[in-house]
C-alpha atoms as a PDB file:
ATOM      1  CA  UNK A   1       8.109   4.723   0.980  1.00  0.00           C
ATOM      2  CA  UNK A   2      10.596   6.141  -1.627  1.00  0.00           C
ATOM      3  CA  UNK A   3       9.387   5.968  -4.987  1.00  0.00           C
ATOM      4  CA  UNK A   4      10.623   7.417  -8.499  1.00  0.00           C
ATOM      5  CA  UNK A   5       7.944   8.175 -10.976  1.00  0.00           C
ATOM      6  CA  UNK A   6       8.545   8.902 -14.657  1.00  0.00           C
ATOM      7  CA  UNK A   7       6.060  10.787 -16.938  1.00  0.00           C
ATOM      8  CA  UNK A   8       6.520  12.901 -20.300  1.00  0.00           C
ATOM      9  CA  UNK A   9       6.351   9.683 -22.627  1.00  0.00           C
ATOM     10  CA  UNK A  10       4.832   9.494 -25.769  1.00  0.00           C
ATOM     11  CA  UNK A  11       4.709   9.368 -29.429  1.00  0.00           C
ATOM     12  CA  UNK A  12       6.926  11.673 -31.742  1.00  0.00           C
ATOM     13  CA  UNK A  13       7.721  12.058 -34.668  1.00  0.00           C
ATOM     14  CA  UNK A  14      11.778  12.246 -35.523  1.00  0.00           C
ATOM     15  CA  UNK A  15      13.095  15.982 -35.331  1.00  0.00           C
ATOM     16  CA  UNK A  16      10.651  16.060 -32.173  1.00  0.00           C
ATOM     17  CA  UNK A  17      10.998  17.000 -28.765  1.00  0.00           C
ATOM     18  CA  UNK A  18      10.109  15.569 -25.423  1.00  0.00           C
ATOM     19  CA  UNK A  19      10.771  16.426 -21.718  1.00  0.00           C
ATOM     20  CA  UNK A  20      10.760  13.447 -19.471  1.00  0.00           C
ATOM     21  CA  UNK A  21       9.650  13.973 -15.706  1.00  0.00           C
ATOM     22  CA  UNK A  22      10.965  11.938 -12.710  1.00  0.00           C
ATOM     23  CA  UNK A  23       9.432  12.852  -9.470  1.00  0.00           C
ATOM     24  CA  UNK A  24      10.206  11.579  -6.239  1.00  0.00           C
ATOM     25  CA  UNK A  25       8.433  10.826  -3.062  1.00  0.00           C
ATOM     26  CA  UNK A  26       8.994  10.059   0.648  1.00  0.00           C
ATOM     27  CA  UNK A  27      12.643  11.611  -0.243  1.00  0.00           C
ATOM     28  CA  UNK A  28      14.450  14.696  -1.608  1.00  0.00           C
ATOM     29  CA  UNK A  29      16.003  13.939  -5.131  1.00  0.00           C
ATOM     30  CA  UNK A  30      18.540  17.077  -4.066  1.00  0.00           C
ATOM     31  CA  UNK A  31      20.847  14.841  -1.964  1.00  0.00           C
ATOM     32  CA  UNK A  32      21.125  11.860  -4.541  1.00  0.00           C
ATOM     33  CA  UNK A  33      22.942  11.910  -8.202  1.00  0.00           C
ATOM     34  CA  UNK A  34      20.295  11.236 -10.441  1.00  0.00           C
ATOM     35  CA  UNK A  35      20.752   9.076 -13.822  1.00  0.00           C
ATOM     36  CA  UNK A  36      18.581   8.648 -16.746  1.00  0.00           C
ATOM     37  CA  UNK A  37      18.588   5.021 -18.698  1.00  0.00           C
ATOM     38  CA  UNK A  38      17.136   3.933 -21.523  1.00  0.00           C
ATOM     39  CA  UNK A  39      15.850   0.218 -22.702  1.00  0.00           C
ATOM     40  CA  UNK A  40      14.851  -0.045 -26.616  1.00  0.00           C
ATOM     41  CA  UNK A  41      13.457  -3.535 -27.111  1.00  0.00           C
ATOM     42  CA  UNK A  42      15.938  -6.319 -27.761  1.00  0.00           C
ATOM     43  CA  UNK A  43      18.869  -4.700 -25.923  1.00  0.00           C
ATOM     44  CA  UNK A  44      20.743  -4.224 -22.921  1.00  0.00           C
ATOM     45  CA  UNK A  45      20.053  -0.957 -20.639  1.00  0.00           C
ATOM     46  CA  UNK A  46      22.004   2.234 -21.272  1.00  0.00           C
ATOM     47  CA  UNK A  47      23.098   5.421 -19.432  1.00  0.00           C
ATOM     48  CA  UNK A  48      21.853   8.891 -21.231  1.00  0.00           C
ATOM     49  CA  UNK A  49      22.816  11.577 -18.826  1.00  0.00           C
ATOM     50  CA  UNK A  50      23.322  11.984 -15.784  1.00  0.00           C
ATOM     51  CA  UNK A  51      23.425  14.920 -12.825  1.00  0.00           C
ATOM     52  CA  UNK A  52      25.113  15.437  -9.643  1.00  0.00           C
ATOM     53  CA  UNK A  53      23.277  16.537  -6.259  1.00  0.00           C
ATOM     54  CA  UNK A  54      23.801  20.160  -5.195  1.00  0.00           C
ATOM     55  CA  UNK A  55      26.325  21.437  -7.937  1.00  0.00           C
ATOM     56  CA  UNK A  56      24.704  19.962 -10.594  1.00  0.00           C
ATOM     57  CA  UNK A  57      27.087  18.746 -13.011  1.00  0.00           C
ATOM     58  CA  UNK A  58      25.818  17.020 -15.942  1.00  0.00           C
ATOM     59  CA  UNK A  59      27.427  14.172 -18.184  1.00  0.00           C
ATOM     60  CA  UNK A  60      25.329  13.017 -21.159  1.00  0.00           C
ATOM     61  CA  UNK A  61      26.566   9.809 -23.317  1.00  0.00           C
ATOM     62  CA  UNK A  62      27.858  10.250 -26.916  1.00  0.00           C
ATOM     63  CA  UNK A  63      24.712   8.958 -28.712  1.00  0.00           C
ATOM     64  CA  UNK A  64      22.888  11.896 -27.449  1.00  0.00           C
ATOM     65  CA  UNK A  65      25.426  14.921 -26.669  1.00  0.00           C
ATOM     66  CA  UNK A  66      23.575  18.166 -27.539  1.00  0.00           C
ATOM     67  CA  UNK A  67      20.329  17.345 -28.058  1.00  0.00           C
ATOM     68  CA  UNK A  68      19.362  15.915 -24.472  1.00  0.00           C
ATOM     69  CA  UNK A  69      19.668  18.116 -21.129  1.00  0.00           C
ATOM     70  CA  UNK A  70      19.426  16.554 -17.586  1.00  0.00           C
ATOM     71  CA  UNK A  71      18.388  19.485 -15.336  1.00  0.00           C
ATOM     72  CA  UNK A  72      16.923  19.562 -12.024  1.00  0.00           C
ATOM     73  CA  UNK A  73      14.331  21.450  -9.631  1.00  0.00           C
ATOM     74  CA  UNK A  74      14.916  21.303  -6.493  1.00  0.00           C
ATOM     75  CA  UNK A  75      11.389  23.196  -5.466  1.00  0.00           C
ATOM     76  CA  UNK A  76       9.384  20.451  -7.106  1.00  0.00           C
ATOM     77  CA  UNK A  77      11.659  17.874  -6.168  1.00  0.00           C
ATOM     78  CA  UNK A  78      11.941  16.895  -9.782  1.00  0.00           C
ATOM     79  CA  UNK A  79      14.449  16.244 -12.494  1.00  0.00           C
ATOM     80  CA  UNK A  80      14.495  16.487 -16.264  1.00  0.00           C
ATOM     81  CA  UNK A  81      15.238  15.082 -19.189  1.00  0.00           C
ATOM     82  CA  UNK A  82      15.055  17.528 -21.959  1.00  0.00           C
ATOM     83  CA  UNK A  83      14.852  15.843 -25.563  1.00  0.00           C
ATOM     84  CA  UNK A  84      15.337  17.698 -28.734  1.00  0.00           C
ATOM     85  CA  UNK A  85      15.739  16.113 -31.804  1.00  0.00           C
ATOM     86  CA  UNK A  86      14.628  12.972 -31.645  1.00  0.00           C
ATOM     87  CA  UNK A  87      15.691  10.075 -34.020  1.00  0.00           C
ATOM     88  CA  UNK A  88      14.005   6.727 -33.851  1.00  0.00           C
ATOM     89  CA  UNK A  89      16.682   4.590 -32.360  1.00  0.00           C
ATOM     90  CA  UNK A  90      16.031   7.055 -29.428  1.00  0.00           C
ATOM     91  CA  UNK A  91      12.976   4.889 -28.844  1.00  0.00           C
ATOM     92  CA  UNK A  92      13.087   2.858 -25.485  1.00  0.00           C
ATOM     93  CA  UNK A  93      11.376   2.854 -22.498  1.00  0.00           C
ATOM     94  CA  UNK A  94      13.041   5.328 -20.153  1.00  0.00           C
ATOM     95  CA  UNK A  95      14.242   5.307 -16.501  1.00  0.00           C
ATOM     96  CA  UNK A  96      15.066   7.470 -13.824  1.00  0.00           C
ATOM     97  CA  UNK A  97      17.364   6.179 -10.986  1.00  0.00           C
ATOM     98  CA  UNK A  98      18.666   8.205  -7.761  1.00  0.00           C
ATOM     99  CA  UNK A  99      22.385   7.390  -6.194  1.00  0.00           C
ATOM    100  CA  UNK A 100      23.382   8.380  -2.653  1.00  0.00           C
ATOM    101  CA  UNK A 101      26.842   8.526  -4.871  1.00  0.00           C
ATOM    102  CA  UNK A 102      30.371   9.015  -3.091  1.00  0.00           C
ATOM    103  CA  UNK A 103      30.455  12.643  -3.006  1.00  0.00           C
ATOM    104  CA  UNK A 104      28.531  15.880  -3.973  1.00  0.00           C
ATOM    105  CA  UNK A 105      30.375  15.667  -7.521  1.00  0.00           C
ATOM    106  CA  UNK A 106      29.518  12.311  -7.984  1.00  0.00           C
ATOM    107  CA  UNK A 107      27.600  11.527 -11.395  1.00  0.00           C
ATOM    108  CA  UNK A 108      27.609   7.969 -13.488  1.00  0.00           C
ATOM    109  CA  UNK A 109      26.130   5.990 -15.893  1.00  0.00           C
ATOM    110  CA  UNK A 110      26.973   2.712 -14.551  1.00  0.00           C
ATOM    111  CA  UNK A 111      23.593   0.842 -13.160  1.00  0.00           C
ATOM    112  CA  UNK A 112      25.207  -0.648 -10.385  1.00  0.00           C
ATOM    113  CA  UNK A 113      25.593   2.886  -8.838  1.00  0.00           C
ATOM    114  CA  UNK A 114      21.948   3.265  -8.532  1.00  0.00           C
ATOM    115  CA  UNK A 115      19.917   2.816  -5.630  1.00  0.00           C
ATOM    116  CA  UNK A 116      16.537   3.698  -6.696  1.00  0.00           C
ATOM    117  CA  UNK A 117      14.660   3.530  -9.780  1.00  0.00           C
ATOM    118  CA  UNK A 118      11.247   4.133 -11.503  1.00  0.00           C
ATOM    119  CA  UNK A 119       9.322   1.955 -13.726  1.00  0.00           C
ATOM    120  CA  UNK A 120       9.810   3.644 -16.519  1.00  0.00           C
ATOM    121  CA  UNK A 121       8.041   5.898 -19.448  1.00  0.00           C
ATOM    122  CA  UNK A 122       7.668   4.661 -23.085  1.00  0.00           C
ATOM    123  CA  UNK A 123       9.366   6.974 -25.605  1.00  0.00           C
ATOM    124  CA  UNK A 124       8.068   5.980 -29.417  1.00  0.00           C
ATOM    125  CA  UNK A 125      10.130   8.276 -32.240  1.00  0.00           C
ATOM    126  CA  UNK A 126       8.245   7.313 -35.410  1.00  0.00           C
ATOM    127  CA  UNK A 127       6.568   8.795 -38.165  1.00  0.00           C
END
């Protein structure tokens, strides 16, 4: 069964870091393009970075451009989401998602190009 687990949540205060975790099982997260999303309550579902399979290029959206890194490791079968400086509209439940994408460049940050997802981890930013 392929499954997407996310772990690393918690509660921080702003100027904080976190690194999210999204493991896979039953398949290797190398071959798919793998997104992170975010869900704070009351709103719609957003991209935050993305990373392609095997030559790893990254795209992260505006809102959080140099202070979160997507990164991946291939021997764990894991990718990361690397949060520094954390600001409380960063709080949302997050999700990881895996694409089988149109190419080995292929990154996104639009839902519909997801195949997989996880159930998500609850980042708080608060004081």
């Amino acid at each position: 069964q392929l499954q997407l687990v996310e772990s690393g949540g918690g509660l921080v205060q702003p100027g904080g870091s976190l690194r999210l975790s999204c493991a896979a099982s039953g398949f290797t997260l190398d071959y798919y393009a793998i997104g992170w999303f975010r869900q704070a309550p009351g709103k719609e579902r957003e991209g935050v970075s993305c990373i392609s399979r095997l030559d790893s290029n990254t795209y992260s959206a505006d809102s959080v451009k140099g202070r979160f890194t997507i990164s991946r490791d291939g021997a764990k079968n894991t990718v990361y989401l690397q949060m520094n400086s954390l600001k409380p509209e960063d709080t949302a439940v997050y999700y990881c998602a895996a694409s089988l994408g149109h190419s080995d460049t292929f990154y996104s940050l639009e839902e519909d190009e997801y195949d997989y997802w996880g159930q998500g981890t609850q980042v708080t930013v608060s004081t």
